[in-house]
Protein backbone atom coordinates (compact mmCIF):
# COMPACT_ATOMS: atom_id res chain seq x y z
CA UNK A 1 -55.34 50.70 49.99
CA UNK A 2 -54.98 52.02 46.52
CA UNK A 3 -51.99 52.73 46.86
CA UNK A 4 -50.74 49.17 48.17
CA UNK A 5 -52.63 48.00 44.91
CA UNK A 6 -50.60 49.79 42.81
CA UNK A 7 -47.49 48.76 44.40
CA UNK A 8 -48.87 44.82 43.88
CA UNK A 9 -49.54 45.49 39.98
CA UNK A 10 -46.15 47.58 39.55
CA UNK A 11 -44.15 44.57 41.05
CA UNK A 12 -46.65 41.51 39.38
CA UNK A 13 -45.85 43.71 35.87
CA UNK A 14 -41.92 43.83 36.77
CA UNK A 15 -42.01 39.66 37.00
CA UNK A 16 -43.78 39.41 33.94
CA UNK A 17 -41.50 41.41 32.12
CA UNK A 18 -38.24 39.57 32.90
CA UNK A 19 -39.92 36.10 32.52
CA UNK A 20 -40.43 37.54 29.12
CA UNK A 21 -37.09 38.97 28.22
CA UNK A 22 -36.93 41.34 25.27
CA UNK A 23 -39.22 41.55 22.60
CA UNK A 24 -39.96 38.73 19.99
CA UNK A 25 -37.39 39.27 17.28
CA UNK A 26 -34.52 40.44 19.57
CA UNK A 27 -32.88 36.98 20.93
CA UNK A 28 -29.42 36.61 21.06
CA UNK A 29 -27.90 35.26 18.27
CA UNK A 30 -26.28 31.55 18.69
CA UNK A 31 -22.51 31.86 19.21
CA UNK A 32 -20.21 31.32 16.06
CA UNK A 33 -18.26 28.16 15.72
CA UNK A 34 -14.18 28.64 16.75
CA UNK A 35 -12.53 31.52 14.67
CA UNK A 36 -15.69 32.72 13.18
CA UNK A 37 -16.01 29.81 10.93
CA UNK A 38 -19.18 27.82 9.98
CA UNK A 39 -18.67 24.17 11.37
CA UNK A 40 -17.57 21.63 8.47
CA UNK A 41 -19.95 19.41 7.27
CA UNK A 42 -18.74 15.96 7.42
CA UNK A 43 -17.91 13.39 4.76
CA UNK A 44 -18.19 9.96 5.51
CA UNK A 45 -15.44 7.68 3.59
CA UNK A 46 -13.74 4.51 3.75
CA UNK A 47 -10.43 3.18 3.85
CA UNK A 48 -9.59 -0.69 2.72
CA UNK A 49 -6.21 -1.48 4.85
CA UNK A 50 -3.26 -4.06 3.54
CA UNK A 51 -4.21 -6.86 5.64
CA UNK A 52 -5.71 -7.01 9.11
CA UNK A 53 -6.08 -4.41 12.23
CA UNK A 54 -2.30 -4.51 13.41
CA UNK A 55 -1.23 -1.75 15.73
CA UNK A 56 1.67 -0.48 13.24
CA UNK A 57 -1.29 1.35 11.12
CA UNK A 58 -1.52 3.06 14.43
CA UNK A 59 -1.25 7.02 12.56
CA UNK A 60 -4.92 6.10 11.08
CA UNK A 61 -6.32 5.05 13.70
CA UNK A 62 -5.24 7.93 15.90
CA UNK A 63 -6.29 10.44 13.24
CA UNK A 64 -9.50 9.06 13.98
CA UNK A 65 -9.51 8.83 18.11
CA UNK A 66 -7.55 12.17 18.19
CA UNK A 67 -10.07 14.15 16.13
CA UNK A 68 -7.61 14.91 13.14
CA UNK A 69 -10.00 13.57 10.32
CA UNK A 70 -13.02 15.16 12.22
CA UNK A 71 -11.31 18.52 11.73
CA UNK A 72 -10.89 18.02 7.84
CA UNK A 73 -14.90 16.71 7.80
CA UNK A 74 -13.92 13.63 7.46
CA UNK A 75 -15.49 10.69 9.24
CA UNK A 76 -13.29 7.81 8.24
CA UNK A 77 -14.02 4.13 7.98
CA UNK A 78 -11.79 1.05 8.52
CA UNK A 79 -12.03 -2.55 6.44
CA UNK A 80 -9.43 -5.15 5.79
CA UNK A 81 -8.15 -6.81 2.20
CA UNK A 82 -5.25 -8.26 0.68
CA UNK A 83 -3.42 -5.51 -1.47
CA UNK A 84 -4.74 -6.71 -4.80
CA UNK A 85 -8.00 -6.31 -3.98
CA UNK A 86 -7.63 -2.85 -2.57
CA UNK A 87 -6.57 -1.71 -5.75
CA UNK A 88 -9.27 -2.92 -7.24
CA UNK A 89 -12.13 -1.70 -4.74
CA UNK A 90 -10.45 1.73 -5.13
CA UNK A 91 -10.34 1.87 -8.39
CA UNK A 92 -13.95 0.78 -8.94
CA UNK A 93 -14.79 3.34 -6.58
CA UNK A 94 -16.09 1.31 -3.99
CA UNK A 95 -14.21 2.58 -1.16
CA UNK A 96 -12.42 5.91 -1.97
CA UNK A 97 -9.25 5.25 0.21
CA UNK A 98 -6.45 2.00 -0.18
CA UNK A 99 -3.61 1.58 2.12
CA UNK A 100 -1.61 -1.49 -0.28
CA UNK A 101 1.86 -1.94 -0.53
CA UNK A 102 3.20 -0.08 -3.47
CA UNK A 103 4.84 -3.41 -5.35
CA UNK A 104 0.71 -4.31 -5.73
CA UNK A 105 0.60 -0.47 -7.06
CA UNK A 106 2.85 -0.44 -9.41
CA UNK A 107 1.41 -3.75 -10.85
CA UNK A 108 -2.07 -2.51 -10.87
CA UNK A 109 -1.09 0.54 -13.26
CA UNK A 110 0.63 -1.28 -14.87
CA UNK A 111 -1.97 -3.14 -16.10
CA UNK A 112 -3.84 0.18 -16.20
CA UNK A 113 -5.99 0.24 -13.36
CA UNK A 114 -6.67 4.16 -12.87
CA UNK A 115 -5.40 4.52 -9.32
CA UNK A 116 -3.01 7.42 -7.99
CA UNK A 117 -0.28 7.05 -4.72
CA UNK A 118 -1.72 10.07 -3.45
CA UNK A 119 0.52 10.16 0.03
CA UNK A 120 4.00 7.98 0.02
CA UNK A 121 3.39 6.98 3.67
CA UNK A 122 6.41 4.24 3.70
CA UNK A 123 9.02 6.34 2.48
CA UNK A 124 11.22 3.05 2.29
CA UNK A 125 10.39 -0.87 2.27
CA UNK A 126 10.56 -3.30 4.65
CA UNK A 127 12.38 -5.69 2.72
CA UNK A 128 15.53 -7.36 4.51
CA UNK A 129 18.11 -10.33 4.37
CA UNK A 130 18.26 -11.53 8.28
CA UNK A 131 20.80 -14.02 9.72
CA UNK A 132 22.01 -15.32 12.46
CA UNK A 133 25.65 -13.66 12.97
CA UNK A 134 26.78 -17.54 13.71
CA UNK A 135 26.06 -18.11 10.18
CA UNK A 136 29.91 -15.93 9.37
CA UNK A 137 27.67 -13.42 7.16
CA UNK A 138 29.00 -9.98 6.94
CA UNK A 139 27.71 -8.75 4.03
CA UNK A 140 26.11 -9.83 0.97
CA UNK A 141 29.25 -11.59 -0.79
CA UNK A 142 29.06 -14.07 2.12
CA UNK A 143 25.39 -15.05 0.87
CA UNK A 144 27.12 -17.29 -2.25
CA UNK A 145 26.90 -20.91 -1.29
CA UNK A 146 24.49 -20.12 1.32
CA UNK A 147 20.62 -21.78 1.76
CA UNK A 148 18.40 -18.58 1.93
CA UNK A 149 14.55 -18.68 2.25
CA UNK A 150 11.77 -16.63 0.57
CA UNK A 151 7.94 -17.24 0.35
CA UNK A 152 7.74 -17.52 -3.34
CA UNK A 153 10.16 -17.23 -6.69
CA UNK A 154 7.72 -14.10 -7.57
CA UNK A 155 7.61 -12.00 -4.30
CA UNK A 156 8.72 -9.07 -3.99
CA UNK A 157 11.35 -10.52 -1.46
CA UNK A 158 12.67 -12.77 -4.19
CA UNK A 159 13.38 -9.69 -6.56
CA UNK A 160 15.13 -8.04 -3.52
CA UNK A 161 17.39 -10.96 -3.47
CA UNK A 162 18.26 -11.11 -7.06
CA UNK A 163 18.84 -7.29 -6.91
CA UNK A 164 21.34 -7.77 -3.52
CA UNK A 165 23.28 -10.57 -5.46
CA UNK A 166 23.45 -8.62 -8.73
CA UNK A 167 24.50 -5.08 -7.44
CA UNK A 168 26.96 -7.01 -5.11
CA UNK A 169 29.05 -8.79 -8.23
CA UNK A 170 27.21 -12.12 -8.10
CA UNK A 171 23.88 -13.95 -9.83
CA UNK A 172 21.35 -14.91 -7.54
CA UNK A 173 22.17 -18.73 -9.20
CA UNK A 174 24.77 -19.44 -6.85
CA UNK A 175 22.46 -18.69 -3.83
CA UNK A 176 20.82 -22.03 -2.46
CA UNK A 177 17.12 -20.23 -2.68
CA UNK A 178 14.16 -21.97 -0.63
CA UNK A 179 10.85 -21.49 -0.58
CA UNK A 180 9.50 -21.59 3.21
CA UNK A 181 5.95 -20.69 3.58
CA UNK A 182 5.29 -17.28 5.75
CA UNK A 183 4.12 -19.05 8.76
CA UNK A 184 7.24 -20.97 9.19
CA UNK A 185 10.37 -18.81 6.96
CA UNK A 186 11.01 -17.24 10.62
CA UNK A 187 11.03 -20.62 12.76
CA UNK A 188 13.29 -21.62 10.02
CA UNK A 189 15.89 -19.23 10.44
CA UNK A 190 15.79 -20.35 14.05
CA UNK A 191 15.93 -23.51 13.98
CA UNK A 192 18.80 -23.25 11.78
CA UNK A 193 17.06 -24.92 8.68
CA UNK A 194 18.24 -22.13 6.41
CA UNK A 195 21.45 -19.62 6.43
CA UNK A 196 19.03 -16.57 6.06
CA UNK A 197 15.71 -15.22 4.95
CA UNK A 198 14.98 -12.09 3.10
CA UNK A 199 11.88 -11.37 4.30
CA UNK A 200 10.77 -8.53 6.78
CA UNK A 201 13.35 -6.43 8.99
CA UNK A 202 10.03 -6.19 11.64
CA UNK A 203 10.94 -9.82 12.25
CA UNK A 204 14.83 -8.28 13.50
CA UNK A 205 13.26 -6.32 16.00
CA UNK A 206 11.41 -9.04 16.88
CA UNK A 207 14.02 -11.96 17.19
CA UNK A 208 16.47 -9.88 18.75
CA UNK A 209 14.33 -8.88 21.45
CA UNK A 210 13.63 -12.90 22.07
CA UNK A 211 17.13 -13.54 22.61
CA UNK A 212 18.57 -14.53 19.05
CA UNK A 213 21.45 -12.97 17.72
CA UNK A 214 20.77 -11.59 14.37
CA UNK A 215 21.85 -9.05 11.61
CA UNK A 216 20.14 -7.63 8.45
CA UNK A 217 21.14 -6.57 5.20
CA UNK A 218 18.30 -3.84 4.24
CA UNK A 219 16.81 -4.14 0.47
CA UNK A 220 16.05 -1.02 0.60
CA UNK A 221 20.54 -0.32 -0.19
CA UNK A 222 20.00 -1.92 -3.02
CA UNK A 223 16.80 -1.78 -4.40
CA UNK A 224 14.55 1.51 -3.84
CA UNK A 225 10.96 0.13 -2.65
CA UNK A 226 8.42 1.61 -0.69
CA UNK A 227 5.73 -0.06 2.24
CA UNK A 228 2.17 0.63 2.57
CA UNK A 229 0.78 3.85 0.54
CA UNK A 230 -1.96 6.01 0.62
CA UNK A 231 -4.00 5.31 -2.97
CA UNK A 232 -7.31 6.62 -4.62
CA UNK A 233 -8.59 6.62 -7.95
CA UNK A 234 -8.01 9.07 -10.40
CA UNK A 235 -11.90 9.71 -10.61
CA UNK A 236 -12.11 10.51 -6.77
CA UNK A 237 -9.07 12.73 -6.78
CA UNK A 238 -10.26 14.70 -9.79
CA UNK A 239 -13.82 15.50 -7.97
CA UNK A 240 -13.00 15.70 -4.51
CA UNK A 241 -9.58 16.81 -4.56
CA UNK A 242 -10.50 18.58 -1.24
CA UNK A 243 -11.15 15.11 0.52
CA UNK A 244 -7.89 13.93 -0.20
CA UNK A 245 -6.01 16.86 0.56
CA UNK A 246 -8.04 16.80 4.03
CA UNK A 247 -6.76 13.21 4.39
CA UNK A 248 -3.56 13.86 3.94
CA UNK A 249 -3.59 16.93 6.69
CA UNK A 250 -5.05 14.38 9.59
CA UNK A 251 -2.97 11.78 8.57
CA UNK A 252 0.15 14.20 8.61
CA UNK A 253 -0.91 15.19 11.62
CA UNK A 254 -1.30 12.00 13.19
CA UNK A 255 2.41 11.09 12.40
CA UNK A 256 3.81 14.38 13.99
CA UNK A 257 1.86 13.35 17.18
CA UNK A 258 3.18 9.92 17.29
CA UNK A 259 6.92 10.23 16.40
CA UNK A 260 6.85 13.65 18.24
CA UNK A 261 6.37 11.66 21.87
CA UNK A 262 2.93 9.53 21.93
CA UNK A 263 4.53 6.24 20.45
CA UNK A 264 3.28 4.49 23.27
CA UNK A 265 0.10 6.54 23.76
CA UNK A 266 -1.00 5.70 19.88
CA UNK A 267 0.11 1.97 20.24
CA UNK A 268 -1.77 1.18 23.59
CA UNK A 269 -4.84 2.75 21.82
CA UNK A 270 -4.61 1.18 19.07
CA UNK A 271 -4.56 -2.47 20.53
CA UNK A 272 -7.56 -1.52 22.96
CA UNK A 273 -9.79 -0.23 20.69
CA UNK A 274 -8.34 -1.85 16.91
CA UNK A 275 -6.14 -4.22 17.10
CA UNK A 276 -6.54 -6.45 19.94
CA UNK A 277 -4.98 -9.96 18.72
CA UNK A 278 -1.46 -8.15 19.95
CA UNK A 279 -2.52 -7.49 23.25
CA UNK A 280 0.78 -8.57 25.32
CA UNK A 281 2.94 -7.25 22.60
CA UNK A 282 3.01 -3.27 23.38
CA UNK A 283 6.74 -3.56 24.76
CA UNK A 284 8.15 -5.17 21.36
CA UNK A 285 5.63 -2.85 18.88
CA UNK A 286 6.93 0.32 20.46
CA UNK A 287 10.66 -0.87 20.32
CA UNK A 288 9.72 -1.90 16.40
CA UNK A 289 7.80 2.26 16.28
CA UNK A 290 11.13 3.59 17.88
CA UNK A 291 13.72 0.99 15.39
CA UNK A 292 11.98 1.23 12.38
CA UNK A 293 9.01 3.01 11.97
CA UNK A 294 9.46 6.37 13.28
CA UNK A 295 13.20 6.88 11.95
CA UNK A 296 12.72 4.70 9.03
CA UNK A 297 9.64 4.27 7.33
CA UNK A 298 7.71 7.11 8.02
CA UNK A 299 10.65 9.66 7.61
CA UNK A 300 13.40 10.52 5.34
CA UNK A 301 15.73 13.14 4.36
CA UNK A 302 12.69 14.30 1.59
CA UNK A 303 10.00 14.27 4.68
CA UNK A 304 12.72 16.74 6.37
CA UNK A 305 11.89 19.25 3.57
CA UNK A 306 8.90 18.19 2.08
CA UNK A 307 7.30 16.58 4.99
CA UNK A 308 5.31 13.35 5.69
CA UNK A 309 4.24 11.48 2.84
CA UNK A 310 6.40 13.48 -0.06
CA UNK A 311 7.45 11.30 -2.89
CA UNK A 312 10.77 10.80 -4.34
CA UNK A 313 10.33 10.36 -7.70
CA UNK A 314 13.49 9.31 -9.01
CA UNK A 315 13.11 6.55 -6.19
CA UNK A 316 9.70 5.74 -7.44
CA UNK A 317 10.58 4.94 -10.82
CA UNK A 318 13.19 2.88 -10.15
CA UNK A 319 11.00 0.73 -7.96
CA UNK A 320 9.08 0.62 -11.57
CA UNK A 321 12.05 -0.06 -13.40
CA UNK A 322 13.21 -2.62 -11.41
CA UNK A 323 9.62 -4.43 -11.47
CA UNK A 324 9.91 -4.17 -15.44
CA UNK A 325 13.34 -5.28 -15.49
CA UNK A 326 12.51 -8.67 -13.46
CA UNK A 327 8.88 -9.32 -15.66
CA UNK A 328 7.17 -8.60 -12.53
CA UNK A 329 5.33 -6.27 -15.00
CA UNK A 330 5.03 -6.27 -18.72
CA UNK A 331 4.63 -2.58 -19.61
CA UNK A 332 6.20 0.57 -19.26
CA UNK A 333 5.30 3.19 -15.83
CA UNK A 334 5.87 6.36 -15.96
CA UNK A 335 6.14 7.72 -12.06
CA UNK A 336 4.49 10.82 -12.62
CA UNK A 337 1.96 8.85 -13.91
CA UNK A 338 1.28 6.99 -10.81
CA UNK A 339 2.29 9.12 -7.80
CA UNK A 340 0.98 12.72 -7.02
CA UNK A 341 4.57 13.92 -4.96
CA UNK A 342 3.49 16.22 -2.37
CA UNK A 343 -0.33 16.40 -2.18
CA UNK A 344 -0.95 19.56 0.61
């Protein structure tokens, strides 16, 4: 009997024991995040985009889905403005990222708003003279005489078109300019109210694929311009330098993933979950990504070397220049004042 006692308390003190584990003090330590590194801590900013949720701003909004910004501790925002506005918010520090066109840039500076391009995104404009190939244009000599439609006699478009006629041997004077709102300056063309429009090459894509046979004349030959850019102010990149750079990384990141075989991929999430007034139109965005964007905007022989979002800043000031030139500003820009070239 004592002995089957003992043999109880032996195996009841056994249980006990591993229920318990090791002594207080000794637990396992928690495992360390990948690599050995502590986990980032994550910022939360916001980015104010040129217009509305379209599916071409696609590389942000995959940076976000994908993770990229979550790697640099970045949780990143999304609101909508017109580009003068952006500039403004940014500058005022009341979002810390714009995505404007660069003609609003340049004017902001110049009227000394303290903002910085801090990623050239666009590396060329969108800017383009389209027409019909009925019309007998084959270049831009065959524009004198001719009825071509802008939105306004101070766009940026407008400028192109002086700068086409001008470079080509001609004044924009003997051009038969007309203003056409932007709702209609495409049916217009169509409907064969005007000879051309210089206006945006997306629109190219976009009528060819519908059956009408078009050509452009790029403004980007004649005039160097730039799209959408990455901006902050100079406030924000002098403290948090870090933040940017991280931006830049995701959003470099983003670009390689799209133009390196997930075109599709980044377009039919970005309609789903962003921009879902173009649902129907995946077919024609991803023949605009694989026409224009990924060859065109987002890449250049600099990007080659420098990759995405280097600046050219020879390029850059004579998008200034030009702006000066044509009183679209009334002071002098220095690029290097504006752009940071290849934040990394």
């Amino acid at each position: 009997m004592k002995k089957w006692v003992s043999l109880v308390l032996a195996v009841m003190l056994i249980t006990v024991l591993a229920a318990c584990g090791s002594k207080p003090g000794n637990e396992a330590a928690p495992a360390p995040a990948a690599g050995g590194e502590k986990p980032k801590e994550v910022k939360k900013v916001t980015i104010q985009i040129d217009g509305a949720a379209v599916p071409y701003y696609a590389p942000l909004y995959v940076a976000k889905e994908q993770g990229f910004f979550k790697e640099q501790g970045l949780d990143v925002d999304f609101v909508y403005a017109d580009a003068a506005s952006i500039v403004k918010n940014v500058a005022a520090d009341n979002v810390q990222f714009g995505f404007p066109n660069a003609d609003a840039v340049i004017t902001a500076k110049s009227q000394g708003i303290p903002i910085k391009v801090v990623h050239t995104t666009y590396q060329h404009g969108l800017g383009a003279t389209i027409f019909k190939k009925s019309k007998g244009i084959k270049g831009p000599q065959d524009l004198k005489g001719k009825t071509v439609a802008v939105t306004s006699f101070g766009s940026p478009n407008y400028i192109q078109l002086q700068v086409l006629a001008e470079k080509s041997g001609f004044n924009v004077k003997d051009i038969n300019t007309k203003i056409v709102g932007t709702g209609a300056i495409v049916n217009a063309l169509v409907a064969d109210e005007v000879d051309a429009i210089t206006f945006s090459m997306l629109r190219t894509v976009e009528l060819k694929n519908s059956g009408v046979d078009v050509e452009e004349i790029r403004s980007d030959d004649f005039l160097p311009s730039f799209g959408n850019v990455v901006v902050v102010s100079d406030k924000f990149l002098s403290s948090s330098k870090d933040t940017v750079t991280g931006f830049n990384k995701a959003l470099n990141k983003s670009l390689d993933y799209i133009i390196n075989g997930h075109a599709k991929e980044a377009i039919d999430m970005s309609i789903k979950k962003y921009a879902q007034s173009s649902e129907g139109k995946q077919d024609i965005t991803e023949k605009i990504f694989n026409d224009v964007f990924i060859p065109y905007l987002w890449q250049s022989d600099l990007t080659k070397k420098d990759g995405y979002g280097a600046a050219d800043m020879a390029r850059w000031q004579a998008a200034i220049d030009t702006q000066k030139k044509y009183d679209i500003i009334k002071t002098d820009v220095k690029a290097e004042d504006l752009v940071v070239p290849n934040l990394k």
